[in-house]
N, C-alpha and C. Protein backbone atom coordinates (compact mmCIF):
# COMPACT_ATOMS: atom_id res chain seq x y z
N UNK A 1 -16.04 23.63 -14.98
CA UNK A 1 -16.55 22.59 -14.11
C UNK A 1 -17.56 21.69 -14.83
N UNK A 2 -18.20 22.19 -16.12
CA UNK A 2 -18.57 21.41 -16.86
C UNK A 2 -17.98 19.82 -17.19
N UNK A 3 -17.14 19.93 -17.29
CA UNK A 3 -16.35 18.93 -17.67
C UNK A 3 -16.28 17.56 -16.11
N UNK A 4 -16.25 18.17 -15.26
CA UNK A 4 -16.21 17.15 -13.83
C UNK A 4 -17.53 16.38 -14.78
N UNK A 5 -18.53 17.01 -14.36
CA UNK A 5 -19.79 16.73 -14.80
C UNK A 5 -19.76 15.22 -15.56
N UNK A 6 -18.87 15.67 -17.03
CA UNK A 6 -19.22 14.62 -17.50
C UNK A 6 -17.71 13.89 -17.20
N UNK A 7 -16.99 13.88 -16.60
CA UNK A 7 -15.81 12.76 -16.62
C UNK A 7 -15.75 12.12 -15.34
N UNK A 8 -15.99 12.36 -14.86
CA UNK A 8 -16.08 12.21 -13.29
C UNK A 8 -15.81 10.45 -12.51
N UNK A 9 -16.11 9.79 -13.89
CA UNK A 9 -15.91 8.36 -13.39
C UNK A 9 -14.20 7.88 -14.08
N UNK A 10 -13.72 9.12 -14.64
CA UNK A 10 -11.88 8.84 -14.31
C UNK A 10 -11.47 9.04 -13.27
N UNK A 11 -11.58 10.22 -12.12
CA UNK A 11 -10.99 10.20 -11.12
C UNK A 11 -11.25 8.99 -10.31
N UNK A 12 -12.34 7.86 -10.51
CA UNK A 12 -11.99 6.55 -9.71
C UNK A 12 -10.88 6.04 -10.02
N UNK A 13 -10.40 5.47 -11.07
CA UNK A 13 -9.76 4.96 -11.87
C UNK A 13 -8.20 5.40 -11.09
N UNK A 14 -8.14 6.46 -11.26
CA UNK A 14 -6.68 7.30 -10.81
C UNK A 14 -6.53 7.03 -9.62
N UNK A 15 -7.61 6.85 -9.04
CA UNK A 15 -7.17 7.35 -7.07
C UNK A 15 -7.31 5.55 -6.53
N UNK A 16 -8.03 4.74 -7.40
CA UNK A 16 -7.10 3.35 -7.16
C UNK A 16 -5.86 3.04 -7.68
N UNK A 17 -5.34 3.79 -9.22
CA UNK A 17 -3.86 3.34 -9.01
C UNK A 17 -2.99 4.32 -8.42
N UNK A 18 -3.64 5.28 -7.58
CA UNK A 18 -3.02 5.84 -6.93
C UNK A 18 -2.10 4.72 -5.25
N UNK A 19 -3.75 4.28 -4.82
CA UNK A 19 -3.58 3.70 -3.89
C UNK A 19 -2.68 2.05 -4.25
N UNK A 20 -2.68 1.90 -5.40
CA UNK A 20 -1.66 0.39 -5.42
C UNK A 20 -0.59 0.84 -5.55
N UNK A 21 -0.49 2.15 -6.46
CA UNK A 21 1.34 2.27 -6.16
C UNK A 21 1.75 2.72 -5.50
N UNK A 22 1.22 3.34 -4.50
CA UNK A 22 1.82 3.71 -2.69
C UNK A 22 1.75 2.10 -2.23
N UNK A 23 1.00 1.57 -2.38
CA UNK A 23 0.84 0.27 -1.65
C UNK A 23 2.00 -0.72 -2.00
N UNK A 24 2.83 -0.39 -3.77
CA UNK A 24 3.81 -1.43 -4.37
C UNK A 24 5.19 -0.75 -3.69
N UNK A 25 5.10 0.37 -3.60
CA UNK A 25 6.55 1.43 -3.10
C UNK A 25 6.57 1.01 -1.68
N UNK A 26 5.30 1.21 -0.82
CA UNK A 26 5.68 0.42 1.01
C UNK A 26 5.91 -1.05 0.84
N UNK A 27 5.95 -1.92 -0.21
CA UNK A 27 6.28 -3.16 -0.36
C UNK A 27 7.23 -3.64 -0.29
N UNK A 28 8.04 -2.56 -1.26
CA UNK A 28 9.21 -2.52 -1.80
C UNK A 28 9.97 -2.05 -0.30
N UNK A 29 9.38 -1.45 0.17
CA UNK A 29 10.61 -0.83 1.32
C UNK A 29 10.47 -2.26 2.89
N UNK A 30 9.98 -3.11 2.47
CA UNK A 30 10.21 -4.20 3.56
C UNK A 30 11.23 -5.19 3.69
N UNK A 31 11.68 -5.26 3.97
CA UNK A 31 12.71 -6.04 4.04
C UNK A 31 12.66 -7.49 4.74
N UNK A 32 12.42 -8.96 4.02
CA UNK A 32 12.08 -10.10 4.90
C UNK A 32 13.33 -10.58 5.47
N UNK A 33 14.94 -10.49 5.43
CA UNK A 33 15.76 -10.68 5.57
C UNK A 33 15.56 -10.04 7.09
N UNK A 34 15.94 -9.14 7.57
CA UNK A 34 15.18 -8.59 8.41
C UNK A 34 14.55 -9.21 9.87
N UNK A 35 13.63 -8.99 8.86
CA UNK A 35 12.16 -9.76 9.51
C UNK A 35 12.29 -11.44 9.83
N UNK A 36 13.16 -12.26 9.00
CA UNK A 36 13.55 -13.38 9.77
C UNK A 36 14.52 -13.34 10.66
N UNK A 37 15.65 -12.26 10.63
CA UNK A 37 16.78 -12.29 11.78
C UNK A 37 15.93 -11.62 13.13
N UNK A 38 14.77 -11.01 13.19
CA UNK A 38 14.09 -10.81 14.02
C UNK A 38 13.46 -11.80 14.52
N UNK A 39 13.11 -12.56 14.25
CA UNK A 39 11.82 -13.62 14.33
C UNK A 39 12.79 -14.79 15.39
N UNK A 40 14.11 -14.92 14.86
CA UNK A 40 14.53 -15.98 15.31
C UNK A 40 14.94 -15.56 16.67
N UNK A 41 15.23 -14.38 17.15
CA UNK A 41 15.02 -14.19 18.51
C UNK A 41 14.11 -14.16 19.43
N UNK A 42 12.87 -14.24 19.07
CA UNK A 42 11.35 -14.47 19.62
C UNK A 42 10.97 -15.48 19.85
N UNK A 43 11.28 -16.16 21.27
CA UNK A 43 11.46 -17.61 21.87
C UNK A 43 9.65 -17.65 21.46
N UNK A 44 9.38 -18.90 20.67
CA UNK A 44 7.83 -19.38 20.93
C UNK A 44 7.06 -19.20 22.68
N UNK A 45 5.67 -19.17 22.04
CA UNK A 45 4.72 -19.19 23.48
C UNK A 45 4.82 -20.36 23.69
N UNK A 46 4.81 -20.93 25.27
CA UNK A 46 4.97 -22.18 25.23
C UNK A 46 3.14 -23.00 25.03
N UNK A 47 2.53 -24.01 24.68
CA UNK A 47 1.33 -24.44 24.61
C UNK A 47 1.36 -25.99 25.16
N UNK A 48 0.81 -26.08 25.88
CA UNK A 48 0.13 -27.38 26.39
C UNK A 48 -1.19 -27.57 26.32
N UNK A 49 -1.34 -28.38 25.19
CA UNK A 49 -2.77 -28.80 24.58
C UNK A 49 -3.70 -29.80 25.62
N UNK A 50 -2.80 -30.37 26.36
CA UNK A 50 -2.83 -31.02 27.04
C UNK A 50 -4.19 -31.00 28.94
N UNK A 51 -3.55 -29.99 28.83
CA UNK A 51 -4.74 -29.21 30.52
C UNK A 51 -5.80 -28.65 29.76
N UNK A 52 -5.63 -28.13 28.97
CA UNK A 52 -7.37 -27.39 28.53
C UNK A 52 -7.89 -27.49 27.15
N UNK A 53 -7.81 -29.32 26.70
CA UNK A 53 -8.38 -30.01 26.17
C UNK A 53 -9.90 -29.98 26.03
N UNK A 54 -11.05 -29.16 25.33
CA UNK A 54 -11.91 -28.91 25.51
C UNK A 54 -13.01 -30.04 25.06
N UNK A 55 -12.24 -30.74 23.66
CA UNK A 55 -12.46 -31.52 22.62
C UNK A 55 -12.73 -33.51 23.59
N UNK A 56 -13.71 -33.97 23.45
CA UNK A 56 -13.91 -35.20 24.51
C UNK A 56 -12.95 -36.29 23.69
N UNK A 57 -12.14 -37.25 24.48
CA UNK A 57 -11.46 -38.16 23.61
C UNK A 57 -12.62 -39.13 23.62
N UNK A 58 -12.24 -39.70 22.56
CA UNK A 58 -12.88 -40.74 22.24
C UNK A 58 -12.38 -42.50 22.62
């Protein structure tokens, strides 16, 4: 355990590229193809800027 002692500022090092390459592998598993054939079935909110105009015209 001597050794933690003095190395101890590698295990930072490791356990961030730990966390980017879990983070590049869930990247990899997304699919935007997907995600746009989804999207295009999701009729917009409708907005009328119009009634609750907060902004004074000029």
């Amino acid at each position: 355990m001597e050794w933690l002692k003095e190395y101890w500022w590698i295990i930072i090092p490791l356990l961030l590229l730990g966390v980017i390459l879990n983070g590049i592998k869930d990247l990899k598993k997304l699919s935007f193809k997907e995600y746009l054939e989804k999207k295009k079935g999701i009729k917009p909110i409708p907005y009328d800027d119009d009634e609750e105009d907060d902004w004074k015209k000029k």
